[in-house]
Protein backbone atom coordinates (compact mmCIF):
# COMPACT_ATOMS: atom_id res chain seq x y z
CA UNK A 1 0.00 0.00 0.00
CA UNK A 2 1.46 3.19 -0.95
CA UNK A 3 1.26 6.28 1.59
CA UNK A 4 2.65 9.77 2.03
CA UNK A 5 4.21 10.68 5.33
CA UNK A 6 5.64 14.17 6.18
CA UNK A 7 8.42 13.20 7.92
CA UNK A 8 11.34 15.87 9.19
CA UNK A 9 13.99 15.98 6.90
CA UNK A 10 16.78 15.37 9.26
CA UNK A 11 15.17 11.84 10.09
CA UNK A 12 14.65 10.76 6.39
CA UNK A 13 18.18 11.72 5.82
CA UNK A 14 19.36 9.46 8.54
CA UNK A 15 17.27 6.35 7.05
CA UNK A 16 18.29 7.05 3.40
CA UNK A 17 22.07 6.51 4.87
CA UNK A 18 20.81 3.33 7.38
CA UNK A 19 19.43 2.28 4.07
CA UNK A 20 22.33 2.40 1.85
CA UNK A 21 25.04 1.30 4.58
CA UNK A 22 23.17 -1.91 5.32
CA UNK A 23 22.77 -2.26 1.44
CA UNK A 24 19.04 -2.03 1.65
CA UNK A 25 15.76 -0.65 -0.18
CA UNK A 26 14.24 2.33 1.34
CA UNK A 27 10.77 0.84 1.71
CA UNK A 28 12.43 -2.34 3.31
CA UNK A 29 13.78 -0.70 6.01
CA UNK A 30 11.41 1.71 7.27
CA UNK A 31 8.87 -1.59 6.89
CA UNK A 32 10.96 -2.98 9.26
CA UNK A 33 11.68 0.12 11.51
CA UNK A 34 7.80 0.34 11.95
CA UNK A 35 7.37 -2.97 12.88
CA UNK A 36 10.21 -3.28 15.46
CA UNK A 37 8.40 0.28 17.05
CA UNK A 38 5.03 -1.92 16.51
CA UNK A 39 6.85 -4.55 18.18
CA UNK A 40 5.00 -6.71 15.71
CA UNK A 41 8.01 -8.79 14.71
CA UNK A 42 11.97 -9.22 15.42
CA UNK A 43 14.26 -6.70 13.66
CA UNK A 44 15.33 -8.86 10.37
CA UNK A 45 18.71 -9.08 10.20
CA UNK A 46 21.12 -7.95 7.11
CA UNK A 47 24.12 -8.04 5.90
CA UNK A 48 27.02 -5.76 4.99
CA UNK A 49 27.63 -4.51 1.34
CA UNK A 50 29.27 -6.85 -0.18
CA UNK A 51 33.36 -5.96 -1.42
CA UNK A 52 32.27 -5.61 -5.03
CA UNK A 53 29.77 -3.12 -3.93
CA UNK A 54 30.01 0.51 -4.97
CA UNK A 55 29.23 1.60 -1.87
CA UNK A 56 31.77 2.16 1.20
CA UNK A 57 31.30 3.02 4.63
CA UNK A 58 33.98 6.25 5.41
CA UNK A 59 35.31 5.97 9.28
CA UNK A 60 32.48 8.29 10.29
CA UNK A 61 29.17 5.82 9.56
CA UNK A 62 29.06 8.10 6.63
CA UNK A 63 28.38 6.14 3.22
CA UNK A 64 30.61 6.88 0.09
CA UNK A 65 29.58 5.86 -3.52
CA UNK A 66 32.48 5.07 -5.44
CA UNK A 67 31.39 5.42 -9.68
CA UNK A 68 33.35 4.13 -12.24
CA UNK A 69 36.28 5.36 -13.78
CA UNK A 70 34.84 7.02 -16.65
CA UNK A 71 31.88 8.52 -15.30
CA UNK A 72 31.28 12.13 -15.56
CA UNK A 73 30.76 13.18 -12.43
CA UNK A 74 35.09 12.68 -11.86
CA UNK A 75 35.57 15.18 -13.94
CA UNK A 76 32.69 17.94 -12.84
CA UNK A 77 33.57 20.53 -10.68
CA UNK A 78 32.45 20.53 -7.50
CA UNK A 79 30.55 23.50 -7.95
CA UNK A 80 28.48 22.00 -10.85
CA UNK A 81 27.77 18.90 -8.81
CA UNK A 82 26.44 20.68 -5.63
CA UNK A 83 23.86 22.81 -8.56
CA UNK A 84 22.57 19.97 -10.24
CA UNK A 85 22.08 18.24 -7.12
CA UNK A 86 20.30 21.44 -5.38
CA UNK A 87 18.04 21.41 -9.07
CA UNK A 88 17.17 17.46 -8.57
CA UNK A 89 16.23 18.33 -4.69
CA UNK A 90 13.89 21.58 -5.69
CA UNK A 91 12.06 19.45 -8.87
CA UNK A 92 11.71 16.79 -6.36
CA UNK A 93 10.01 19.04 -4.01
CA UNK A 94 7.76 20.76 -6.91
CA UNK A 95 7.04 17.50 -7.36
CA UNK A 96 5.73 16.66 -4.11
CA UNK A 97 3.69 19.46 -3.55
CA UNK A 98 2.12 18.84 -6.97
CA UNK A 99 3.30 21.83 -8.67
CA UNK A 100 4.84 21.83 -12.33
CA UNK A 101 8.66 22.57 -12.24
């Protein structure tokens, strides 16, 4: 069943990262979240990424997507990386409030 939550941003931030460090879909974990606050069921257990994964865990808890050699992103500045990811947040947002970016 799909459904729409308003959730604070700081706490969907901290999922998306629970999410991708335990190598995990979104939906899979929060399912899993509510029932362990439900106390419905036990907490499934998971497992690390994997070595050939392309995602790494940095010292911090902090997960670090590696891309491949050639893609473009190496060779963007970091400026240009930081706009197009503000753009993808603010259509995303126009998005969810159902207005036309």
């Amino acid at each position: 069943m799909k459904t729409t939550l308003d959730l604070p941003d700081e706490l969907i931030r901290e999922v998306k990262i629970r999410a991708v460090m335990q190598g995990r879909t979104l939906k899979d974990l929060i399912a899993d979240l509510l029932r362990q606050g439900l106390n419905a069921a036990p907490p499934t257990r998971f497992n690390a990424p994997s070595t050939s994964s392309m995602v790494d865990i940095a010292d911090n808890g902090v997960p670090l997507i590696r891309c491949r050699p050639d893609a473009a992103a190496r060779f963007a500045r970091i400026e240009d990386l930081l706009a197009l990811e503000q753009q993808a947040h603010s259509e995303e947002d126009m998005r969810h409030a159902g207005l036309s970016s």
